[in-house]
N, C-alpha and C. Protein backbone atom coordinates (compact mmCIF):
# COMPACT_ATOMS: atom_id res chain seq x y z
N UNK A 1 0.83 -1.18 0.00
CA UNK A 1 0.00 0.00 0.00
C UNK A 1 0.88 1.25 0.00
N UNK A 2 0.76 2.56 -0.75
CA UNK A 2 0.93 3.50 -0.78
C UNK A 2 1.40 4.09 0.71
N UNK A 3 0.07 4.12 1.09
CA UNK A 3 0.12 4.88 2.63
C UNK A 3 1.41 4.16 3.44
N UNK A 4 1.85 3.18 3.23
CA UNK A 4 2.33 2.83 4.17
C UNK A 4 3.89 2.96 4.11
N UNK A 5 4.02 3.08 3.02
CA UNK A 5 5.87 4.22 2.76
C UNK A 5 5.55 5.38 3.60
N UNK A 6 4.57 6.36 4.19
CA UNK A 6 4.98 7.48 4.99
C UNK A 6 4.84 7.06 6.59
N UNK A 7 4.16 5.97 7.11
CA UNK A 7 4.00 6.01 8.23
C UNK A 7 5.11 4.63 8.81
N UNK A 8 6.08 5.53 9.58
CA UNK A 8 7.04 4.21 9.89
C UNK A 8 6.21 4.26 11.78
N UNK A 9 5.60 2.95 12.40
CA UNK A 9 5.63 3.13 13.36
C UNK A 9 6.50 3.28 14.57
N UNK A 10 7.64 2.88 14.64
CA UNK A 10 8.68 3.08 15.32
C UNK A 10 9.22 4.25 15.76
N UNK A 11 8.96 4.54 16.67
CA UNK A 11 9.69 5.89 17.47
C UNK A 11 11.27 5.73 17.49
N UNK A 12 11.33 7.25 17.33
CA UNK A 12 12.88 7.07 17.41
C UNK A 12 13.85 6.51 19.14
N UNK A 13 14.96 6.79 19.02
CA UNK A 13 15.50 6.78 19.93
C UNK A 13 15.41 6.77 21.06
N UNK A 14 14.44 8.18 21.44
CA UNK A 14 14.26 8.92 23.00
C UNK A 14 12.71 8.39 22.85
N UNK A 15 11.92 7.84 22.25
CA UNK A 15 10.88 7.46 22.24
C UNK A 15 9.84 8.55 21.91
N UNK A 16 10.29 9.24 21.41
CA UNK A 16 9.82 11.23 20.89
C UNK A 16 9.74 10.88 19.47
N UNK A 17 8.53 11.88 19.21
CA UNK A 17 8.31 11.64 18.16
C UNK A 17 9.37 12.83 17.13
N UNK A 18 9.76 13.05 15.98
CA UNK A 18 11.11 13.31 15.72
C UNK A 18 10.53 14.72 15.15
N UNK A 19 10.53 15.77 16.19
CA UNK A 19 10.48 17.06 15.83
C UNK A 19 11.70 17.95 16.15
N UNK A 20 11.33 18.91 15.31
CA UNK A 20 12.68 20.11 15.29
C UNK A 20 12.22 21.43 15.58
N UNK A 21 11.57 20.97 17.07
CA UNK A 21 11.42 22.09 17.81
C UNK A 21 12.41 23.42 18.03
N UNK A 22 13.31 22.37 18.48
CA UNK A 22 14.69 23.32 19.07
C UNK A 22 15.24 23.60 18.28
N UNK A 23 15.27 23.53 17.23
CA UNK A 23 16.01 24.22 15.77
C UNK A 23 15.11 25.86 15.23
N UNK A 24 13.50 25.70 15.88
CA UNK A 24 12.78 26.95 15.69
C UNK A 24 13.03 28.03 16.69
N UNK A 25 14.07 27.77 17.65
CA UNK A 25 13.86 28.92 18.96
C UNK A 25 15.38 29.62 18.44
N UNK A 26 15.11 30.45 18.16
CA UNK A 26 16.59 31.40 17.33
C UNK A 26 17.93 31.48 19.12
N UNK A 27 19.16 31.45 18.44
CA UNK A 27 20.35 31.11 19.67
C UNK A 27 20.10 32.49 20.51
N UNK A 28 20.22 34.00 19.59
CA UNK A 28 19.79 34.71 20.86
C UNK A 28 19.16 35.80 19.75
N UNK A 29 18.81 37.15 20.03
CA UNK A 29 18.01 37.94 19.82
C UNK A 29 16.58 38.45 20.44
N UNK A 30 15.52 39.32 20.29
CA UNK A 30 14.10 39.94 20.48
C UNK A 30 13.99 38.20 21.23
N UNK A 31 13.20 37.52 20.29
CA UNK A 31 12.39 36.44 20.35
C UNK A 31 12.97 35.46 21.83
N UNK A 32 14.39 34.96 21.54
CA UNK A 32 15.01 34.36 22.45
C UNK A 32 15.13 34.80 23.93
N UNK A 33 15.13 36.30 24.23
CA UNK A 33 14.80 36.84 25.06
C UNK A 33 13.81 36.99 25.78
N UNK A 34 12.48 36.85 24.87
CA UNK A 34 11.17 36.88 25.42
C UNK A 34 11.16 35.52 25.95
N UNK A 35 11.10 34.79 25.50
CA UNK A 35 10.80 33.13 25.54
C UNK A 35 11.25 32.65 26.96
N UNK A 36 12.87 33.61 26.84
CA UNK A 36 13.42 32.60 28.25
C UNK A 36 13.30 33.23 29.62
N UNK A 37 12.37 34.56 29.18
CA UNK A 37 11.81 35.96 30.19
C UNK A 37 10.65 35.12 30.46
N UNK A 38 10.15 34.28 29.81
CA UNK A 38 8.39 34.30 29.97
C UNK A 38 8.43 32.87 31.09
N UNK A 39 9.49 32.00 30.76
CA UNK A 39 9.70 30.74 31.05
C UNK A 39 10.14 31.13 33.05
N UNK A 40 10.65 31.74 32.89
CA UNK A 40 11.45 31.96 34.17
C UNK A 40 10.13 32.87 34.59
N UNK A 41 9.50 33.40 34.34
CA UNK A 41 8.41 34.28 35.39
C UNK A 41 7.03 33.12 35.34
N UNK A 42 6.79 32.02 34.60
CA UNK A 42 6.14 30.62 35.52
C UNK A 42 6.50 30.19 35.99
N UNK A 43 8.25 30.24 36.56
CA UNK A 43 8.37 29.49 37.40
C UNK A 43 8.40 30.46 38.49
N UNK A 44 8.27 31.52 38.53
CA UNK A 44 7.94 32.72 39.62
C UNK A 44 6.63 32.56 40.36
N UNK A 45 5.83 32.01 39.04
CA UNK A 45 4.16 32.10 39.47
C UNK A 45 4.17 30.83 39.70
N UNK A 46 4.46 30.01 39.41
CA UNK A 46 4.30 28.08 40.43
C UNK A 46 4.72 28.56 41.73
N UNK A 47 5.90 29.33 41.67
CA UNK A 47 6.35 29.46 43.45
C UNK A 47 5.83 30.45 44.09
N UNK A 48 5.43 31.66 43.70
CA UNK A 48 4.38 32.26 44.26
C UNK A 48 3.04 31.69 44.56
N UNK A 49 2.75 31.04 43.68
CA UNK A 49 1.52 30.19 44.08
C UNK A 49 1.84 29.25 44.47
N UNK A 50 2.56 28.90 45.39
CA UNK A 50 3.20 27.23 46.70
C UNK A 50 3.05 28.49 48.23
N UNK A 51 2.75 29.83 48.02
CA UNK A 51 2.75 30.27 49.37
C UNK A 51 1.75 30.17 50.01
N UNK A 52 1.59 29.42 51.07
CA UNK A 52 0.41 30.07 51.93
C UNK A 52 0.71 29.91 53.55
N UNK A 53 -0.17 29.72 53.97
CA UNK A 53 0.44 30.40 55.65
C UNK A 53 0.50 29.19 55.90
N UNK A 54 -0.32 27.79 56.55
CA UNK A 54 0.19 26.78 57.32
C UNK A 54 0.32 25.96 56.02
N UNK A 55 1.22 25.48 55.22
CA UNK A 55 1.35 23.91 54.54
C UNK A 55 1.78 22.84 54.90
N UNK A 56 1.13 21.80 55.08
CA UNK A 56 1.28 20.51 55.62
C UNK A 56 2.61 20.02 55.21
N UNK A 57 3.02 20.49 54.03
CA UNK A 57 3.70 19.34 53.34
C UNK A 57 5.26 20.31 53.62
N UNK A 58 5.14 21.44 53.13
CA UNK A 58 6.14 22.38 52.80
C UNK A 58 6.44 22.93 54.50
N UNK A 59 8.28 22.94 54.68
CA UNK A 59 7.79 24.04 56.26
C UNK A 59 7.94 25.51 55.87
N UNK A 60 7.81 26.12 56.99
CA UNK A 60 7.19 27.34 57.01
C UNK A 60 8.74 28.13 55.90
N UNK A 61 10.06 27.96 56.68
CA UNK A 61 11.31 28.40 55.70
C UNK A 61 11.47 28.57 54.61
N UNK A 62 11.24 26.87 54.05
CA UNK A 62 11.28 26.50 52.68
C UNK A 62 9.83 27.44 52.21
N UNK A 63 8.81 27.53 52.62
CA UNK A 63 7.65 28.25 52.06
C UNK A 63 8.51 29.48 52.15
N UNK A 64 8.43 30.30 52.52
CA UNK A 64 9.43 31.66 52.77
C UNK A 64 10.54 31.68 51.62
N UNK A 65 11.11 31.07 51.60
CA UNK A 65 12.44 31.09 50.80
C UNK A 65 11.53 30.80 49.43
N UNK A 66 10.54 30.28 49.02
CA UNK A 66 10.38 29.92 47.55
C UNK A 66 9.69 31.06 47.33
N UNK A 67 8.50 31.88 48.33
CA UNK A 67 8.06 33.19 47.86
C UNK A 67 8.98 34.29 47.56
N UNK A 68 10.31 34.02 48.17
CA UNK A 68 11.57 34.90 48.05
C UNK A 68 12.47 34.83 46.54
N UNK A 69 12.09 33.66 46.00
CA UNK A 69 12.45 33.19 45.07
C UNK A 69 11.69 33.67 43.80
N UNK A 70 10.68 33.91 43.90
CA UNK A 70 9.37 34.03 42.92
C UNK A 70 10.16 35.65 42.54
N UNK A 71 10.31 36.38 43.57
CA UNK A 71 10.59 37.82 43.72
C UNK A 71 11.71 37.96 42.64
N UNK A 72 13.23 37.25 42.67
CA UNK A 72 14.13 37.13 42.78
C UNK A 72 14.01 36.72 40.69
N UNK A 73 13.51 35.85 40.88
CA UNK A 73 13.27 35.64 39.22
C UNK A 73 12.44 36.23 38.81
N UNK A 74 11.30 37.16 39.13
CA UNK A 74 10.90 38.55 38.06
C UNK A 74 11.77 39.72 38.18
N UNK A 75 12.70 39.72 39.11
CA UNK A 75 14.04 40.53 38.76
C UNK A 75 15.06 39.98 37.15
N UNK A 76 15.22 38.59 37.46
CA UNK A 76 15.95 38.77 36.51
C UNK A 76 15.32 38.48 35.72
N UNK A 77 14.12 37.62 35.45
CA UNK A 77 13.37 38.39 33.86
C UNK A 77 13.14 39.67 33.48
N UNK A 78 13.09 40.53 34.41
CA UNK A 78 13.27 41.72 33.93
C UNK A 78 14.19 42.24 33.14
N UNK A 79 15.19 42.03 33.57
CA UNK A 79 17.23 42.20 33.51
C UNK A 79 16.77 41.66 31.67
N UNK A 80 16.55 40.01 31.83
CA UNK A 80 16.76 39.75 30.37
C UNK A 80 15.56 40.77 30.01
N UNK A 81 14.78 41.28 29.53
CA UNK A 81 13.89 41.68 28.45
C UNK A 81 14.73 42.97 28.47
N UNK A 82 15.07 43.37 29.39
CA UNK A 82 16.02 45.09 29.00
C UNK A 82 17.43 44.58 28.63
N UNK A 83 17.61 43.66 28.66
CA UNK A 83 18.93 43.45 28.32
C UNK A 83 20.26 43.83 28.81
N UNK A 84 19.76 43.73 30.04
CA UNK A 84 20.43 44.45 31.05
C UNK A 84 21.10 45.55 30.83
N UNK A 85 20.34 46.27 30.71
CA UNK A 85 20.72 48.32 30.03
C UNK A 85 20.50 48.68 31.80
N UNK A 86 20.08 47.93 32.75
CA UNK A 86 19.77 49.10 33.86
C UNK A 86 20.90 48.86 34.51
């Protein structure tokens, strides 16, 4: 059958299917800057959002220190989108 020269079922290697994602994110410039600004301020907002006053799981420090953290990386996403001009 025709169809069946395009569909090889076998995954590659890493068991991923074989995209060239990382070949579309340019090494640096505008774009590269935004991307790795935007990436680093969710991980601001996952750890801002892990604060709350009693957590069972988390102690009170480690809660403290990760809301300190949240702070700490919308600083330096900031830094990257200005490009550190300040």
């Amino acid at each position: 059958m025709p169809e069946d020269i395009f569909y090889d079922p076998t995954p590659d290697v890493h068991g991923l299917p074989d995209l060239q994602v990382a070949a579309m994110i340019p090494r640096k410039g505008w774009l590269r800057r935004q991307l790795e600004s935007a990436l680093i301020l969710l991980a601001a907002w996952i750890l801002g959002g892990r604060n709350v006053t009693r957590s069972p799981v988390v102690s009170r420090r480690d809660n403290n220190e990760m809301f300190e953290m949240g702070w700490e990386l919308r600083a330096i996403a900031r830094r990257i989108r200005k490009q550190y001009s300040e």
